[in-house]
N, C-alpha and C. Protein backbone atom coordinates (compact mmCIF):
# COMPACT_ATOMS: atom_id res chain seq x y z
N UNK A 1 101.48 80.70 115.62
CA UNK A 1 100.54 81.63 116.20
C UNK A 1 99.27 81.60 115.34
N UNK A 2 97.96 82.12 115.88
CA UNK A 2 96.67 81.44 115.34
C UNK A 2 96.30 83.16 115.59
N UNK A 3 94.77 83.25 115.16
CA UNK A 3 94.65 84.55 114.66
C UNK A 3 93.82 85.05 116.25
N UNK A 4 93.41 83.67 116.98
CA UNK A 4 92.94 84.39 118.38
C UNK A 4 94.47 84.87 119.33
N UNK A 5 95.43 83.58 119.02
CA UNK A 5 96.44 84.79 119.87
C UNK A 5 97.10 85.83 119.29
N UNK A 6 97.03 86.28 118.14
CA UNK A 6 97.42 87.43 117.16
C UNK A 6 96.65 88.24 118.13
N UNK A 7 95.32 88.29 117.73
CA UNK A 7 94.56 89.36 118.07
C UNK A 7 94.66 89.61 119.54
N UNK A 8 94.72 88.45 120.48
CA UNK A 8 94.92 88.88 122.09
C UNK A 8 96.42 90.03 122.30
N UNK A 9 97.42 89.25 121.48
CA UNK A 9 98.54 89.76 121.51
C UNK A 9 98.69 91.87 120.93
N UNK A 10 98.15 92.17 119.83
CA UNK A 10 98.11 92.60 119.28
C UNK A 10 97.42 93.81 120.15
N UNK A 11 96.08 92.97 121.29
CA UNK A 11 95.37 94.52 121.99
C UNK A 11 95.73 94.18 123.13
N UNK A 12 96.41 94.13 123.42
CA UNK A 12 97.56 94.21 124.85
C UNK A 12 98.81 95.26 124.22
N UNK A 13 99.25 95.09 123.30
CA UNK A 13 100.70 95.97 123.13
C UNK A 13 100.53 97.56 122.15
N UNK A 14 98.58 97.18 122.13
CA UNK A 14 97.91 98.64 121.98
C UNK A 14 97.30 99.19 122.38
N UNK A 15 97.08 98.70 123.57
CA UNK A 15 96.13 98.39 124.89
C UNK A 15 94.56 98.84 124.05
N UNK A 16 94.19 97.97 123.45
CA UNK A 16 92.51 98.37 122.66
C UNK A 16 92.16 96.85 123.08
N UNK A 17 90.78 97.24 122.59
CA UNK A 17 89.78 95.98 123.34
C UNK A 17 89.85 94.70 121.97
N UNK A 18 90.11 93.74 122.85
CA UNK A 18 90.20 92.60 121.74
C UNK A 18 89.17 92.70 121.00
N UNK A 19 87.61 92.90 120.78
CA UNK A 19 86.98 92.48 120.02
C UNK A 19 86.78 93.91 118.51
N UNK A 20 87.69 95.12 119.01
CA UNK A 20 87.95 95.68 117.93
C UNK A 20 89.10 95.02 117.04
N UNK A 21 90.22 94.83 117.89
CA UNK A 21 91.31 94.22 117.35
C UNK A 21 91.02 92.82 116.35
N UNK A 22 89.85 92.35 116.58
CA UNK A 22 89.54 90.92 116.10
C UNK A 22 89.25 91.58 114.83
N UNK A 23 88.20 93.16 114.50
CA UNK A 23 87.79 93.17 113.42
C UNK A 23 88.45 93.81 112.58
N UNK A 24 89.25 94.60 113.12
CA UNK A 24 90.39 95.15 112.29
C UNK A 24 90.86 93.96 111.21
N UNK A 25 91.87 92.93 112.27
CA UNK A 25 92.49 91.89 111.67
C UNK A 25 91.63 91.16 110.98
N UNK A 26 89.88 91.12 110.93
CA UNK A 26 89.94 90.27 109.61
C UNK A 26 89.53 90.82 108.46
N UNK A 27 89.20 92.71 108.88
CA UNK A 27 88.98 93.58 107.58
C UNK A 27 90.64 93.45 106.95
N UNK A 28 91.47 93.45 107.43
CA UNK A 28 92.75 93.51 107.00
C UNK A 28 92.92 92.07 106.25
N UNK A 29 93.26 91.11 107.04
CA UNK A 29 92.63 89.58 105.81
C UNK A 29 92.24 89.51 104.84
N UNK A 30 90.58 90.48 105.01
CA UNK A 30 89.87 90.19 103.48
C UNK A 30 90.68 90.81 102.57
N UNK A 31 91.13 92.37 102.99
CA UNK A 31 91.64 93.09 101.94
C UNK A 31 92.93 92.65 101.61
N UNK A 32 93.50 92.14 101.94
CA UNK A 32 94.71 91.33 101.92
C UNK A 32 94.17 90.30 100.52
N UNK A 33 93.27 89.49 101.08
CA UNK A 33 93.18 88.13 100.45
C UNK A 33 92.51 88.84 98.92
N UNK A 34 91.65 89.78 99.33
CA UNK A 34 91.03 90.48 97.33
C UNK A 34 92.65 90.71 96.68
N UNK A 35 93.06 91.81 97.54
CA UNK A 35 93.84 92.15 96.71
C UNK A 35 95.01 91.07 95.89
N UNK A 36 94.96 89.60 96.67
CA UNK A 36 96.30 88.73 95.87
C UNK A 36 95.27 88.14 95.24
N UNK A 37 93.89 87.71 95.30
CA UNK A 37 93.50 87.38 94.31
C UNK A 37 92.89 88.16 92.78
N UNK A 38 93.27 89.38 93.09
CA UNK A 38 93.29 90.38 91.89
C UNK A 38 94.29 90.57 91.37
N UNK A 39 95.16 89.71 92.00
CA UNK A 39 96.38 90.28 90.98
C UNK A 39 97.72 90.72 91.48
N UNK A 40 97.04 91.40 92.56
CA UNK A 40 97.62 93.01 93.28
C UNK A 40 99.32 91.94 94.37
N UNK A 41 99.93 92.89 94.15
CA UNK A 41 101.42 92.62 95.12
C UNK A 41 101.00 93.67 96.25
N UNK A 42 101.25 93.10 97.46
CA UNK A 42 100.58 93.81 98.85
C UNK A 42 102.12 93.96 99.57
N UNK A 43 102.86 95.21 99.35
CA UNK A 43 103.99 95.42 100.09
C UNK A 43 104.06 96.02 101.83
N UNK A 44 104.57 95.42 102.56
CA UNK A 44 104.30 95.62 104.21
C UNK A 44 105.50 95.67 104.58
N UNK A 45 106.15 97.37 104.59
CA UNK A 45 107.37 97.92 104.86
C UNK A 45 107.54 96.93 106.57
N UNK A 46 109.09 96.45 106.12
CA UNK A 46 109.55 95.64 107.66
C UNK A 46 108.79 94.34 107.50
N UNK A 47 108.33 93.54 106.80
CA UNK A 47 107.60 92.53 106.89
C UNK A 47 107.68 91.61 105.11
N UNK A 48 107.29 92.30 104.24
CA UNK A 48 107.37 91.68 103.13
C UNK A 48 106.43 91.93 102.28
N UNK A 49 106.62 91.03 100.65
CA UNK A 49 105.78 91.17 99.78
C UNK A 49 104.87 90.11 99.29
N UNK A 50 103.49 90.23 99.46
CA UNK A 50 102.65 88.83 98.94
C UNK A 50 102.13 89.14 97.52
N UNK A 51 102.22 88.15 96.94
CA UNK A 51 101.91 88.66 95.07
C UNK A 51 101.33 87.24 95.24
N UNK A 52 101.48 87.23 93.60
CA UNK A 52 101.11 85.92 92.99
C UNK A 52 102.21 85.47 92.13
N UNK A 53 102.13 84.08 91.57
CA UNK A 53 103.01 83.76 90.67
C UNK A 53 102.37 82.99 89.72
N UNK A 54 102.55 83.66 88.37
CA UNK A 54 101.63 82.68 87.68
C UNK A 54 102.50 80.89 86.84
N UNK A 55 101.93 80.15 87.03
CA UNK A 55 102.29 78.57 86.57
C UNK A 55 101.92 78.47 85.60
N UNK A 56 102.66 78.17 84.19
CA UNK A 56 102.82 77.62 82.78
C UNK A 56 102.21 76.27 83.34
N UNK A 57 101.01 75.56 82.01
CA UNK A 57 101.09 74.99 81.86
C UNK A 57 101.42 73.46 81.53
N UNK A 58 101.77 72.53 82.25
CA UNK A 58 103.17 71.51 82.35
C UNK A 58 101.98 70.00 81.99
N UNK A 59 103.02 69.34 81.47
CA UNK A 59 102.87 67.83 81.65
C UNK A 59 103.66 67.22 82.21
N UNK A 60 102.72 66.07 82.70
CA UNK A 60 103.51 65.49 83.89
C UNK A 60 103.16 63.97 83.77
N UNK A 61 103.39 63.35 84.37
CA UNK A 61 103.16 61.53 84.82
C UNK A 61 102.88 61.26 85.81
N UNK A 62 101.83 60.49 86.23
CA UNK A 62 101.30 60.03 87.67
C UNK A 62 102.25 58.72 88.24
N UNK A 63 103.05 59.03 88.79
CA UNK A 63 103.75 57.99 89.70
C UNK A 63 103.59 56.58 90.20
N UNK A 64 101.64 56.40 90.43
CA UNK A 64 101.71 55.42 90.70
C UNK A 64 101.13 54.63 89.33
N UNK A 65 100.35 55.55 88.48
CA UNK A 65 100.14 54.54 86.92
C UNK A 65 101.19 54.95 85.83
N UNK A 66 101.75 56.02 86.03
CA UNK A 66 102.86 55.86 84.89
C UNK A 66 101.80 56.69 83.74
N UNK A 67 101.31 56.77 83.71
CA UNK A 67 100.23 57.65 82.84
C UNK A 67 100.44 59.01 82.95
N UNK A 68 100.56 59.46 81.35
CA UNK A 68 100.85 61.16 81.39
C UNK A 68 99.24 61.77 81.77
N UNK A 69 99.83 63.11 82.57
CA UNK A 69 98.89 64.28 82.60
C UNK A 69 98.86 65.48 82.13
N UNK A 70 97.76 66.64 82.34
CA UNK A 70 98.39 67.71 82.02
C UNK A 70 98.14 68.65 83.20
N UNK A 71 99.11 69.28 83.82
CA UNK A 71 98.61 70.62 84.96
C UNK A 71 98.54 71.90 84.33
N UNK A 72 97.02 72.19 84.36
CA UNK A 72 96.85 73.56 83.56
C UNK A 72 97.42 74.96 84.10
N UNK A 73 98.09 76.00 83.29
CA UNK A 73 97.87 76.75 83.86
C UNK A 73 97.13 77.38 84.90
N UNK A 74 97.95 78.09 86.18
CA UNK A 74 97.51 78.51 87.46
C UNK A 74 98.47 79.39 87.81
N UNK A 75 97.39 80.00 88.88
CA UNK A 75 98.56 81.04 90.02
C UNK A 75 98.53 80.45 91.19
N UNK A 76 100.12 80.53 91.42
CA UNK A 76 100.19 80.63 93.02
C UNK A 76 100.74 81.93 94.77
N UNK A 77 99.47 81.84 95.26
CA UNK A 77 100.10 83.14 96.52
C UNK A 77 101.45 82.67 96.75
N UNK A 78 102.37 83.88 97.08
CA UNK A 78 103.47 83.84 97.25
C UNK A 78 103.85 84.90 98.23
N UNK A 79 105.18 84.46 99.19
CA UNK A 79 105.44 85.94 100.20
C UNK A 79 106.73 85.97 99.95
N UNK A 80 107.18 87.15 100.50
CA UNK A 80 108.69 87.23 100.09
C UNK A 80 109.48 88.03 100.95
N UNK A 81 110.13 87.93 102.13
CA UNK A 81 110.03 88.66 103.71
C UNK A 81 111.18 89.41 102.60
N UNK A 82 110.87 90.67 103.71
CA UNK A 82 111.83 91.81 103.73
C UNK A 82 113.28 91.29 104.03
N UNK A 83 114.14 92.42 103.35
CA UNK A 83 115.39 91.97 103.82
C UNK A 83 115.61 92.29 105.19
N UNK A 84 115.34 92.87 105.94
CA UNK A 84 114.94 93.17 107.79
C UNK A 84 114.79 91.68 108.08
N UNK A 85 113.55 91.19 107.69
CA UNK A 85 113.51 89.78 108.43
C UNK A 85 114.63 89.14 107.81
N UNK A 86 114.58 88.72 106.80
CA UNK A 86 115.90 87.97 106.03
C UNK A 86 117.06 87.89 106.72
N UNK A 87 118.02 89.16 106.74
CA UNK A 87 118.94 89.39 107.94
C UNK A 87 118.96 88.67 109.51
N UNK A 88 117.49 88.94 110.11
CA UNK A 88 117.65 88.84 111.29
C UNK A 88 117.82 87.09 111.31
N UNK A 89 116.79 86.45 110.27
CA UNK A 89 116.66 85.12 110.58
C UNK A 89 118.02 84.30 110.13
N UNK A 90 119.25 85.12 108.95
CA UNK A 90 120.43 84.72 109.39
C UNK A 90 121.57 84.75 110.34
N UNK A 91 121.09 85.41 110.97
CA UNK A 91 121.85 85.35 112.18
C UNK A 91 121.58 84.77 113.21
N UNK A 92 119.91 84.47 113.50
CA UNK A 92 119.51 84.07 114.59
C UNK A 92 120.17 82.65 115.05
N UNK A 93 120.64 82.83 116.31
CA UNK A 93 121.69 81.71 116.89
C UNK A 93 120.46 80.27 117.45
């Protein structure tokens, strides 16, 4: 699903006019996207948790020269569904 049928979907089952629904969803995005790049864990009761994870420093070897590297320290976005979804998607037949 893409964020134009999100949003079509979304003002049909709230019956509001798509082009509010469009701006909602991308004030919600931005604040979404500041908050994991600040740091911040964004919890969405029934849905899940997006944080960050931060990456140690590593060395590594390039595969095709055989030559060591180094991957610097970094973060990576991360989600982590609720146990609601979790559940449902083990069972789903």
């Amino acid at each position: 699903m893409n964020k134009k049928r999100l949003s079509e979907e979304v003002a049909q089952k709230a019956n509001a006019q798509k082009g509010t629904v469009d701006r909602v969803i991308s004030a919600f995005v931005n604040v979404l996207r500041n908050a994991i790049i600040d740091g911040e864990e964004v919890q969405l009761t029934g849905l899940g948790t997006f944080y960050t994870k931060r990456c140690e420093a590593r060395e590594w070897k390039n595969p095709k020269t055989n030559e060591p590297c180094t991957v610097p320290e970094h973060f990576k976005p991360m989600f982590r569904y609720s146990k609601t979804i979790s559940d449902e998607l083990r069972h789903k037949e």
